[in-house]
Protein backbone atom coordinates (compact mmCIF):
# COMPACT_ATOMS: atom_id res chain seq x y z
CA UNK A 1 -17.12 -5.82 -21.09
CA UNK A 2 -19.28 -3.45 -19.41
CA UNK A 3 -21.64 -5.83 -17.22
CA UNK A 4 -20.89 -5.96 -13.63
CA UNK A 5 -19.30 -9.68 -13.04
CA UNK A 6 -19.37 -11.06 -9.72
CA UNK A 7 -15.46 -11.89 -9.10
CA UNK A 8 -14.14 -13.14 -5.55
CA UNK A 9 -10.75 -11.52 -5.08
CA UNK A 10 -8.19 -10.39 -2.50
CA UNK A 11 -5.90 -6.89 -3.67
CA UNK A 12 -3.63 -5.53 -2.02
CA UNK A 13 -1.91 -1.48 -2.97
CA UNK A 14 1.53 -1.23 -0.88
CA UNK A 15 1.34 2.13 -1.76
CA UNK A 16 -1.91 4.61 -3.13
CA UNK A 17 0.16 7.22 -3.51
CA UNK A 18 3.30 5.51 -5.05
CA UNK A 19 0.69 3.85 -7.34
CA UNK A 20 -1.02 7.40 -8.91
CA UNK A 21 2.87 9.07 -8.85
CA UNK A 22 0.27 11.67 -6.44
CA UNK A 23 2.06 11.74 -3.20
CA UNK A 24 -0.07 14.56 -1.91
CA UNK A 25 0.44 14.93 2.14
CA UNK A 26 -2.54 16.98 2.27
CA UNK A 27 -3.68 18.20 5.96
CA UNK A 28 -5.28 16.18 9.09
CA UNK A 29 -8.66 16.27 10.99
CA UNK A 30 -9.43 19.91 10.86
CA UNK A 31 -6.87 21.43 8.40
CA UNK A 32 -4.65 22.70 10.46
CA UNK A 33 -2.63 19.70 11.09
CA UNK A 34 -0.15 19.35 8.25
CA UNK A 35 1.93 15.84 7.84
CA UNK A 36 5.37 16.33 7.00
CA UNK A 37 5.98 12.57 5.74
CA UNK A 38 3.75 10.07 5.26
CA UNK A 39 5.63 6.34 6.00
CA UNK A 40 2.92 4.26 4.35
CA UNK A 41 -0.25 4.08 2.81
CA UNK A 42 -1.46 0.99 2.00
CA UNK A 43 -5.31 -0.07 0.87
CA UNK A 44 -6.49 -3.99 1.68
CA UNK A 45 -9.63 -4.73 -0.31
CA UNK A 46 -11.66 -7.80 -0.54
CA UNK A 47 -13.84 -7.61 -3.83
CA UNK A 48 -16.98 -9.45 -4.81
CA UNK A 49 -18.20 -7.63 -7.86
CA UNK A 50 -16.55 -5.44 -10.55
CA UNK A 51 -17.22 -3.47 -13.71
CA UNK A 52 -15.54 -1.72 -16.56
CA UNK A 53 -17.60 1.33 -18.59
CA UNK A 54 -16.50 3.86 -21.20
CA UNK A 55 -17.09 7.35 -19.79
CA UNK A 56 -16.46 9.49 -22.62
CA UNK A 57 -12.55 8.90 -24.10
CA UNK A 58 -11.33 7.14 -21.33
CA UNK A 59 -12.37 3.09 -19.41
CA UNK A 60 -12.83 3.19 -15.79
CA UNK A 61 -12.67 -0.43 -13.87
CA UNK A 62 -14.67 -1.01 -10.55
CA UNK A 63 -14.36 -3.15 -8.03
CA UNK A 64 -17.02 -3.66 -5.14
CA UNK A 65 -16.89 -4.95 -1.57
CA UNK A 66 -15.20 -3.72 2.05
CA UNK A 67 -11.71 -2.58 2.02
CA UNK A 68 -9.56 0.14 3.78
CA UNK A 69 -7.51 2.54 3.45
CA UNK A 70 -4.37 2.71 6.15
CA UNK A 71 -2.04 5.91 6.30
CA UNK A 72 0.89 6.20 9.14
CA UNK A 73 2.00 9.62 9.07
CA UNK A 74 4.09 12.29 10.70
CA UNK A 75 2.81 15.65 11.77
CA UNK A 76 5.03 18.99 10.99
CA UNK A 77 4.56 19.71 14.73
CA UNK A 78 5.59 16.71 17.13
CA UNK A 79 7.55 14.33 15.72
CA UNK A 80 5.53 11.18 16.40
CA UNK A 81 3.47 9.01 13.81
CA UNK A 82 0.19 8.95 13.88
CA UNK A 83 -2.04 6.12 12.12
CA UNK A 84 -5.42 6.89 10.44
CA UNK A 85 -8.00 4.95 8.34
CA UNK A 86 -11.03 5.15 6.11
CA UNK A 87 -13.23 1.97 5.03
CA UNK A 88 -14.22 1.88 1.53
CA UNK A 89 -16.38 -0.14 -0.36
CA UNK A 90 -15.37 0.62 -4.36
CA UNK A 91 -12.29 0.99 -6.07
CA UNK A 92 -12.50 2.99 -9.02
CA UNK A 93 -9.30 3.03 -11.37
CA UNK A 94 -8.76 5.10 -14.85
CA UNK A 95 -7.32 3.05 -18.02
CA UNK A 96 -3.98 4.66 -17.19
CA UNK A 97 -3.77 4.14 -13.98
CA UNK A 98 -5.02 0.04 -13.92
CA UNK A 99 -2.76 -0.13 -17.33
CA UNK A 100 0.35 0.35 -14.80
CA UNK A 101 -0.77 -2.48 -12.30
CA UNK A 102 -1.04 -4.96 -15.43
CA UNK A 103 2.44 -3.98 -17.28
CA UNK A 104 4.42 -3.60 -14.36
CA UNK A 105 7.22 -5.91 -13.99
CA UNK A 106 6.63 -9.21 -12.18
CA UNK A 107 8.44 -10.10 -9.03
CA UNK A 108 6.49 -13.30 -8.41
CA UNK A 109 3.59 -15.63 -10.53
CA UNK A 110 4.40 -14.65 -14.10
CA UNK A 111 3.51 -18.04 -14.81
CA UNK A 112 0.06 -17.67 -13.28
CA UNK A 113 -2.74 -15.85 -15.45
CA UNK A 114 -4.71 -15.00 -12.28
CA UNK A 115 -2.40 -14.54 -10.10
CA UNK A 116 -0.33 -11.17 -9.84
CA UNK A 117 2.45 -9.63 -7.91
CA UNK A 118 4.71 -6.99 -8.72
CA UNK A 119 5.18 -3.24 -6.89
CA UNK A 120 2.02 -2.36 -7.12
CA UNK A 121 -0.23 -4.84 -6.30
CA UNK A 122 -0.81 -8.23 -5.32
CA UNK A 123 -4.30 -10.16 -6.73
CA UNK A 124 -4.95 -13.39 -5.58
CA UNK A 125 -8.44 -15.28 -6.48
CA UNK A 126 -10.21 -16.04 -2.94
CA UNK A 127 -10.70 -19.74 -4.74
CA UNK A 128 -7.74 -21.15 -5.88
CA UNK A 129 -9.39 -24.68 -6.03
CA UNK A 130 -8.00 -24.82 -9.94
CA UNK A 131 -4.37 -24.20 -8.55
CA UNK A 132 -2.36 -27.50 -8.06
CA UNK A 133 -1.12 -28.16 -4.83
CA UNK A 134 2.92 -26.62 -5.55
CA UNK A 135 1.55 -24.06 -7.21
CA UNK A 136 -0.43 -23.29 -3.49
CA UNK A 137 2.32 -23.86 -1.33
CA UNK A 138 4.38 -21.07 -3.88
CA UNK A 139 1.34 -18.82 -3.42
CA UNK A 140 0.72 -19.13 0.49
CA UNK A 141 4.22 -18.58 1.10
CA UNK A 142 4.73 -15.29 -1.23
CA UNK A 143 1.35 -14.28 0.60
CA UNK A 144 2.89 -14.91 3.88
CA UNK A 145 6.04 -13.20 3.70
CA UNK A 146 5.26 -10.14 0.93
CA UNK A 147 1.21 -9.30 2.13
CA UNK A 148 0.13 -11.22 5.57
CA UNK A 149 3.19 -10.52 7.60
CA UNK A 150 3.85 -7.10 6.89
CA UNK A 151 0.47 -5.96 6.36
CA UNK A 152 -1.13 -7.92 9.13
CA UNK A 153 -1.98 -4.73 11.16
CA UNK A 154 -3.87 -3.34 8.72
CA UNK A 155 -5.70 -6.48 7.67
CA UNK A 156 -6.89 -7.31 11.12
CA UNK A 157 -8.20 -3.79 11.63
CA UNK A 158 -10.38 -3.97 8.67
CA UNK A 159 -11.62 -7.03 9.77
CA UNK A 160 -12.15 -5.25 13.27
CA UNK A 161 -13.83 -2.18 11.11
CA UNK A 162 -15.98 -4.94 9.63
CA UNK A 163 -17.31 -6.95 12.73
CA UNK A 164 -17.70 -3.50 14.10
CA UNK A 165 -21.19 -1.82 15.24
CA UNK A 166 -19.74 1.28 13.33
CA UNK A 167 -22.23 2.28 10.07
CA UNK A 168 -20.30 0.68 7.25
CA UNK A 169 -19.99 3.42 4.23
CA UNK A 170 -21.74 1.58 1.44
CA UNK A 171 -21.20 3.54 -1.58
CA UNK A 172 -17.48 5.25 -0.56
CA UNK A 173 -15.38 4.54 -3.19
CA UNK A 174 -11.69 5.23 -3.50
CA UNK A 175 -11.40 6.90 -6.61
CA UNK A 176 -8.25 7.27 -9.18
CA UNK A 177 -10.49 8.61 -12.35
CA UNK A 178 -9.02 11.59 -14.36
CA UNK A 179 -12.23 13.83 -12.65
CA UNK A 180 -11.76 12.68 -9.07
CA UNK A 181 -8.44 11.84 -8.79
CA UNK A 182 -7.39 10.45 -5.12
CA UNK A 183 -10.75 11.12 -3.66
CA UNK A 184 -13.22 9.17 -1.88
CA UNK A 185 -16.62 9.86 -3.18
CA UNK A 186 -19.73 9.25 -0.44
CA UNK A 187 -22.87 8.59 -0.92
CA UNK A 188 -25.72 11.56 -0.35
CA UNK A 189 -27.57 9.34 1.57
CA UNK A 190 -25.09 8.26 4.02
CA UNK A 191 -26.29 10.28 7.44
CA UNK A 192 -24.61 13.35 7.80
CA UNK A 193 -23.77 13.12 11.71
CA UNK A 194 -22.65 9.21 11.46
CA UNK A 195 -19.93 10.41 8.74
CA UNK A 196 -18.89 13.37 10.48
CA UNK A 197 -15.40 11.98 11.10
CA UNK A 198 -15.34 10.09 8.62
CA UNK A 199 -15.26 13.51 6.18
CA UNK A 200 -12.46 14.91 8.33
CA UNK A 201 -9.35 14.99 6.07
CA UNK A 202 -6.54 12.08 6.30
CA UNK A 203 -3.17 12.59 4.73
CA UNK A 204 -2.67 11.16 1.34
CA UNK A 205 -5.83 11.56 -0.03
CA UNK A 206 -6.79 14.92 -2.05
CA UNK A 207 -10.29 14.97 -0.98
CA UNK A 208 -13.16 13.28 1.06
CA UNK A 209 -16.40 14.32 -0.47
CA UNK A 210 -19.74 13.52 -1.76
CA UNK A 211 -20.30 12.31 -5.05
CA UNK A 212 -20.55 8.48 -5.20
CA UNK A 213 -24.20 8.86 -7.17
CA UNK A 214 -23.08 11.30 -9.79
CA UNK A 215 -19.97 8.95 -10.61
CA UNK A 216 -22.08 5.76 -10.65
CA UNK A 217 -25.40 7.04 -12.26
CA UNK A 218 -23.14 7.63 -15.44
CA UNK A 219 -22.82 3.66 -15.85
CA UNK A 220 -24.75 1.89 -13.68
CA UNK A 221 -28.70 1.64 -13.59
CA UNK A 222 -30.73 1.87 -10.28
CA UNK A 223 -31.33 -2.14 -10.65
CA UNK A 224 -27.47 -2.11 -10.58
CA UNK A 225 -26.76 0.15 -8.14
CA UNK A 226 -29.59 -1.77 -5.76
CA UNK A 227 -27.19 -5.06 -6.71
CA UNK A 228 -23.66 -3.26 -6.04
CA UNK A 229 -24.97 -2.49 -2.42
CA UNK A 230 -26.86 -5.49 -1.54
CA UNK A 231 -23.46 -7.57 -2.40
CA UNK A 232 -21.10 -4.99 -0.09
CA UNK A 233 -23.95 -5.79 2.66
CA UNK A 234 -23.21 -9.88 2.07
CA UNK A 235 -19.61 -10.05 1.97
CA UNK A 236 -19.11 -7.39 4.95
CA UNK A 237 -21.90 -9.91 6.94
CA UNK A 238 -19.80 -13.09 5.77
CA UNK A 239 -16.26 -11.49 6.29
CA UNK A 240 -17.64 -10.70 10.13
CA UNK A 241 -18.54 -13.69 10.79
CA UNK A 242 -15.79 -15.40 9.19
CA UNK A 243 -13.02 -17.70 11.63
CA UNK A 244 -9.85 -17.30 10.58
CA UNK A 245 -6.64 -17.91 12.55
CA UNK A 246 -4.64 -14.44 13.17
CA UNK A 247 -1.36 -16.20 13.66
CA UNK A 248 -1.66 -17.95 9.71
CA UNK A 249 -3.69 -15.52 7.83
CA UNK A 250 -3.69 -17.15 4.66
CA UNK A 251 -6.65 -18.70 6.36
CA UNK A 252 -8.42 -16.04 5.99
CA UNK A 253 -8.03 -16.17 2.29
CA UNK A 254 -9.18 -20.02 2.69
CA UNK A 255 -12.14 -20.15 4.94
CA UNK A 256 -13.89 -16.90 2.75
CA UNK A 257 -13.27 -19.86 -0.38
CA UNK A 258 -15.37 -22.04 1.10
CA UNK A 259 -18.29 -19.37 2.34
CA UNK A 260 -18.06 -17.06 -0.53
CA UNK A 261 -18.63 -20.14 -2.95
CA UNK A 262 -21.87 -20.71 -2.94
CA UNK A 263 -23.35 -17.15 -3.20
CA UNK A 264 -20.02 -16.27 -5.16
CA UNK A 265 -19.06 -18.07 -7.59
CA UNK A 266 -16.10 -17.09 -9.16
CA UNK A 267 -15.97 -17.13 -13.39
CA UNK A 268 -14.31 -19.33 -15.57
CA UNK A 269 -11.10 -17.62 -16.91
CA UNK A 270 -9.80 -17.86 -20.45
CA UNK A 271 -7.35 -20.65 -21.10
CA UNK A 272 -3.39 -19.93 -20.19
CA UNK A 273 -1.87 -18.40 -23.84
CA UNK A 274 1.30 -19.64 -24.50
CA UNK A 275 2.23 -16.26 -25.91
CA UNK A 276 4.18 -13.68 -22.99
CA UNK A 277 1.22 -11.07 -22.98
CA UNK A 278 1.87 -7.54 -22.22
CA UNK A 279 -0.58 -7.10 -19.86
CA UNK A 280 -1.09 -9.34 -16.98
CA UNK A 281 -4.98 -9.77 -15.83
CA UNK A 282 -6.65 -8.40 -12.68
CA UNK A 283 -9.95 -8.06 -13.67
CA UNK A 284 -12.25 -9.99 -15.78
CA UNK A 285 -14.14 -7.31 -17.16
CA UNK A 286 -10.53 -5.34 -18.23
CA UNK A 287 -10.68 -4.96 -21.77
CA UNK A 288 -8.84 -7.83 -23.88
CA UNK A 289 -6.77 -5.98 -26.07
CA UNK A 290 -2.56 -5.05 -26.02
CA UNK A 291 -2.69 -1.13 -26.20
CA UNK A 292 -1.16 0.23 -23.43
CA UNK A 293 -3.13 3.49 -22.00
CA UNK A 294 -0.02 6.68 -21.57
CA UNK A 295 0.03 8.27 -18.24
CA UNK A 296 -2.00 11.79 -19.08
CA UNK A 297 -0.33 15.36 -18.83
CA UNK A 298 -3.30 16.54 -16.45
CA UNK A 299 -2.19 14.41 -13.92
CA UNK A 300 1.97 14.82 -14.06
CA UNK A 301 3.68 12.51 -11.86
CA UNK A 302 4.41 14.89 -8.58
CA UNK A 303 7.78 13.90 -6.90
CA UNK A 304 8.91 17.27 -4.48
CA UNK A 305 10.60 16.66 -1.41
CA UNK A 306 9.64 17.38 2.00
CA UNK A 307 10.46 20.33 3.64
CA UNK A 308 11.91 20.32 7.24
CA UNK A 309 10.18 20.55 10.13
CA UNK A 310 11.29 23.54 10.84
CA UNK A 311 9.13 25.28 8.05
CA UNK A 312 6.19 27.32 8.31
CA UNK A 313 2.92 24.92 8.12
CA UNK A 314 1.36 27.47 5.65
CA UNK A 315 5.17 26.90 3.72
CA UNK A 316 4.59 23.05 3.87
CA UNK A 317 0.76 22.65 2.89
CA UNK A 318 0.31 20.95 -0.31
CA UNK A 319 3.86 19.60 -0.90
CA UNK A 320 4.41 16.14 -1.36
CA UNK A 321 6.66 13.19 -0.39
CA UNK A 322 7.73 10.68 -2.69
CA UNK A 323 7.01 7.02 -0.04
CA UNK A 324 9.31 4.28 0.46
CA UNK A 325 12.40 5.11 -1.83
CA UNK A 326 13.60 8.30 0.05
CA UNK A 327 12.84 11.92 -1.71
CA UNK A 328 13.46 11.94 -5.49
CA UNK A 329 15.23 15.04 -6.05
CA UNK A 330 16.98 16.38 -9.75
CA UNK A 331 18.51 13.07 -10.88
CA UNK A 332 22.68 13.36 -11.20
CA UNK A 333 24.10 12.11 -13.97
CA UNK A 334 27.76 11.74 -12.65
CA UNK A 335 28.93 11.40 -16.20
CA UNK A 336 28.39 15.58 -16.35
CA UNK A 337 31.05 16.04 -14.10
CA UNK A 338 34.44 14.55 -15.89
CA UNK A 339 36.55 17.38 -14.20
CA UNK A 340 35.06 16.67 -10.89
CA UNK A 341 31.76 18.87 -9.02
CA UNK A 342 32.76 22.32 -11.08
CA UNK A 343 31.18 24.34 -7.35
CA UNK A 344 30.14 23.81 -3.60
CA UNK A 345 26.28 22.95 -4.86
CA UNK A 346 27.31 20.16 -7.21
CA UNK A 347 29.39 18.96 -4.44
CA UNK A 348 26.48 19.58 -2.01
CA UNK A 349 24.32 17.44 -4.20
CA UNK A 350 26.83 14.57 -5.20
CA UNK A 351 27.22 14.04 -1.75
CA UNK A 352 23.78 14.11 -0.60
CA UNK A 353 21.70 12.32 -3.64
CA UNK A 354 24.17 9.80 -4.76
CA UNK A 355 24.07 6.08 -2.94
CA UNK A 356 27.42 4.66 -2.46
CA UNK A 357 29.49 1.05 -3.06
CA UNK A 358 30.37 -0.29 -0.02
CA UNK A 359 32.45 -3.38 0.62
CA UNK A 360 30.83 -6.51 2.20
CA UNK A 361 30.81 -7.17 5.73
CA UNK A 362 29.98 -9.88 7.88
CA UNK A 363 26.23 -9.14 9.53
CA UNK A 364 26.32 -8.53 13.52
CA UNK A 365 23.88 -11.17 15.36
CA UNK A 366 20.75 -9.76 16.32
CA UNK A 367 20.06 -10.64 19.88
CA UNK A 368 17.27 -12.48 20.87
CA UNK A 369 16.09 -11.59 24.70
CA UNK A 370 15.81 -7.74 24.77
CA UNK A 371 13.87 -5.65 22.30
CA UNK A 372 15.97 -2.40 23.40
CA UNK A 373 18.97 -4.40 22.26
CA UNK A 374 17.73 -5.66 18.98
CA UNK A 375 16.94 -2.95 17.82
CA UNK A 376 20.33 -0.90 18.69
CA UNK A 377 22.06 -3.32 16.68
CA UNK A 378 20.00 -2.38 13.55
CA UNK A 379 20.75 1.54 14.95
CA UNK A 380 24.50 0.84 14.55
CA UNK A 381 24.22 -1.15 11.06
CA UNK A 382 22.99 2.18 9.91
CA UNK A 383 25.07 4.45 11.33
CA UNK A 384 28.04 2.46 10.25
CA UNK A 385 27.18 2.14 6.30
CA UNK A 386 26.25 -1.51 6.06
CA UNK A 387 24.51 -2.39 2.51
CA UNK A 388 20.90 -1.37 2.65
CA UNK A 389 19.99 -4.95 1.53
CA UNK A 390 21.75 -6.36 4.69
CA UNK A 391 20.22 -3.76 6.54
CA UNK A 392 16.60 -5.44 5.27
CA UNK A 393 17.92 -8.85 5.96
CA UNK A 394 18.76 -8.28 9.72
CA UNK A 395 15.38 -5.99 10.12
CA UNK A 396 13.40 -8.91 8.65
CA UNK A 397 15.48 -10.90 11.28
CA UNK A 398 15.28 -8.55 14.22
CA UNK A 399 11.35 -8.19 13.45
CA UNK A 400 11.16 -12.08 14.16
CA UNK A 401 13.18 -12.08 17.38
CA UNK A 402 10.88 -9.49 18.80
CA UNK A 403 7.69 -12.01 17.80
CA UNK A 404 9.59 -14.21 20.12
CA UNK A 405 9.11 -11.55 22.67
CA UNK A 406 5.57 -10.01 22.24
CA UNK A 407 3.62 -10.24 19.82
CA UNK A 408 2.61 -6.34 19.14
CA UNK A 409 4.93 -3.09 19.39
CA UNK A 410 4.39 0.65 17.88
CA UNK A 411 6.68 -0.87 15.31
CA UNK A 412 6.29 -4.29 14.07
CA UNK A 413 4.25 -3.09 10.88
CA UNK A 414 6.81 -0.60 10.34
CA UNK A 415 9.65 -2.64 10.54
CA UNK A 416 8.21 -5.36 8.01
CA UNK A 417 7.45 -2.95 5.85
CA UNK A 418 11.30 -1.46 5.61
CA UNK A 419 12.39 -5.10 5.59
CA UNK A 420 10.28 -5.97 2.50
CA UNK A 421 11.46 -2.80 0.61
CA UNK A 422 14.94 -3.11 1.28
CA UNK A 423 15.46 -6.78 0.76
CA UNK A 424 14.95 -5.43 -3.45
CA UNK A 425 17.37 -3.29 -3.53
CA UNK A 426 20.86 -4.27 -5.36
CA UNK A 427 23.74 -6.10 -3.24
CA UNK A 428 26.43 -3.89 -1.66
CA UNK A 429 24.85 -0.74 -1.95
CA UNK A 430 24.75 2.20 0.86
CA UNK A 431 22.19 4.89 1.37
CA UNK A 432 23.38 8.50 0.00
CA UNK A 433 23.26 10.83 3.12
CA UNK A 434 19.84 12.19 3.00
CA UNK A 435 18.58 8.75 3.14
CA UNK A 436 20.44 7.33 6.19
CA UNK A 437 19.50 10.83 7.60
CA UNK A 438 15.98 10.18 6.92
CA UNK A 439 16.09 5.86 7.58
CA UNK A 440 18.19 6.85 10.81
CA UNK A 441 15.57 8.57 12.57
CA UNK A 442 12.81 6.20 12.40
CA UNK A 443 15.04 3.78 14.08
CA UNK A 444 15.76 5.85 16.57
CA UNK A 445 12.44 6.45 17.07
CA UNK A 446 11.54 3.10 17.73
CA UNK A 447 14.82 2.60 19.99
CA UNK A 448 13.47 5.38 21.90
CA UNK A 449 9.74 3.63 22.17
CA UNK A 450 11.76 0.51 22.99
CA UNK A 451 13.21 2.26 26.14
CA UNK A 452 10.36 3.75 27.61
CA UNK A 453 7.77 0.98 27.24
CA UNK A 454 7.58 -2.08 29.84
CA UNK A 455 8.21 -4.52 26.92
CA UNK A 456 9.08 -7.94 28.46
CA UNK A 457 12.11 -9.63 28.33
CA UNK A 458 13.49 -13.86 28.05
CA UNK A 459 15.89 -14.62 30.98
């Protein structure tokens, strides 16, 4: 532990902000624009080299190569989503923080020591040539269905960002450390005009500032640091350079095997132990032992809803949103109220916060010729209470009809991403009424889109 390791791998965060339990919205561009919900902010990173080092009490893990950081977002003002991006080329992760990914529940590969999945993250070696070939196929197809398909808008941008003429940020690293927590830390020596923009803040991260030397001269020496960039500048050359087929990405994955192997060999891992471990393995430098790193009171897990649009932005700034699973207000314990809601506010909140049984219905067909009309049918499934696990099922369904059609809308990525989250949740359960308040609107939004853009249609 504590050398840097040259390690071919492909990560994937569904959510940053769901991961450090810091939803911060934050502001946009010049600091006037305040987000009142951010929908999703994922980071795709392809890493080449990594690193853990002992800074004082606490390990911090890094991982080296190109990457990005995606955030779709509303704005208090407006009521349309706006995407935004930042490339990267280091994540840095605290002991607590990397100590969730690795004892987070499975939900795919627990027999795989390399290989992890759960809510997370998803790791995948870029070699897998010591996988057999079912344990492949069961890869490629989790890949395919959980990462390429509903993250494939964000992947292809990177690679866009990469093949790009754009001055690639060596040296910006994505930091979760207990000192520069949610922050991306530049370099000094990055020009000052070129990252102009790329300073400007972007919902969902605390801060965008210098710093990148005083975090890495800590731990690394200049012969190291020297290394660390030369290998961002290879991989971003090979990953620019690299064919892959858009329609199958897993070829991505495949192709960078073959070119990364020669100038990046991947290490041997330890044999598979027989024993369950508590702590799967993401990095090869991650300390070998079963302690279990607590979450730290300085950073308490932030989970305030979002105010209305109709607030103030100066009432709004630097309140958070809790992503994905709709806004975690005061948990109710229904056991509390044996006599019934004992006033209007219990009532108010029973109502609101507390998802529903519903009986099982038979799912509608989702049409196959009209986008407009596809997507009114998952409008209706809403409004009329259908399980939210059906409700994923016939998005995942609807999202593939409308491939048929085109093959980009405003809300493809969107929709795979709500399909994904809701086909988890339990059978014949209902959103409570903030959350098919909240749900209903983006589908009307993309109704709406549906209806004013020229989208073709199959006679």
């Amino acid at each position: 532990m504590g050398d840097l390791i040259q390690n071919n791998i492909f990560l994937v965060f569904p959510s940053w902000s769901k991961l450090l339990d810091f939803p911060t919205l934050g502001t946009y561009i010049d600091n006037s624009q305040i987000p009142s919900k951010l929908l999703s902010d994922p980071v795709i990173f392809l890493g080449g080299l990594e690193a853990t080092k002992k800074i004082g009490d606490q390990f911090l893990h890094f991982v080296f190569g190109v990457g990005i950081y995606y955030v779709k977002f509303e704005l208090a003002e407006g009521g349309r989503y706006i995407l935004d991006n930042r490339m990267i080329s280091g994540l840095v992760l605290s002991d607590f923080v990397y100590d969730k990914l690795v004892t987070a529940k499975p939900t795919a590969f627990q027999n795989l020591y390399d290989v992890v999945a759960n809510d997370y993250i998803f790791k995948v070696p870029i070699n897998m040539a010591d996988k057999s070939p079912t344990q492949r196929t069961f890869i490629d197809g989790t890949l395919m269905r959980q990462v390429f398909i509903p993250y494939k808008e964000v992947i292809m941008e990177m690679i866009k960002k990469i093949q790009s003429d754009e001055v690639f940020p060596i040296h910006s690293l994505l930091t979760a450390s207990l000192f520069d927590y949610d922050q991306i830390l530049l370099s000094v020596r990055l020009n000052p005009e070129s990252m102009k923009e790329y300073m400007k803040p972007t919902p969902g991260i605390f801060r965008i500032d210098y710093g990148a030397e005083r975090l890495m001269h800590e731990v690394f020496s200049m012969d190291d640091i020297g290394m660390i960039a030369k290998l961002v500048q290879k991989l971003r050359k090979t990953y620019s350079t690299l064919a892959f087929n858009p329609i199958q990405l897993n070829t991505l994955i495949e192709n960078a095997a073959f070119a990364l192997e020669s100038n990046f060999p991947n290490p041997k891992h330890p044999p598979e132990k027989p024993a369950q471990r508590l702590k799967a393995s993401i990095l090869s430098t991650a300390a070998e032992n079963e302690i279990i790193t607590q979450w730290p009171d300085e950073i308490p897990a932030l989970k305030y809803s979002v105010p209305s649009s109709g607030m103030a932005p100066s009432e709004i700034k630097g309140l958070s949103d809790k992503l994905y699973e709709g806004p975690e207000f005061k948990e109710i314990d229904v056991g509390d109220y044996q006599g019934g809601p004992k006033n209007e506010m219990d009532q108010f909140e029973l109502r609101e916060f507390t998802q529903k049984k519903v009986p099982t219905k038979p799912l509608p067909d989702i049409p196959t010729k009209d986008i407009t009309e596809i997507l009114e049918v998952i409008q209706k499934m809403v409004i009329e209470d259908y399980p939210i696990l059906d409700i994923g099922k016939s998005i995942a369904v609807a999202r593939d009809n409308i491939r048929k059609i085109t093959l980009h809308t405003d809300f493809m990525f969107e929709m795979g991403k709500w399909a994904n989250i809701y086909s988890k949740k339990d059978a014949g359960v209902a959103f409570n009424a903030r959350e098919k308040e909240r749900f209903l609107e983006i589908v009307n939004t993309w109704v709406k889109t549906a209806k004013i853009t020229n989208y073709p249609k199959i006679e």
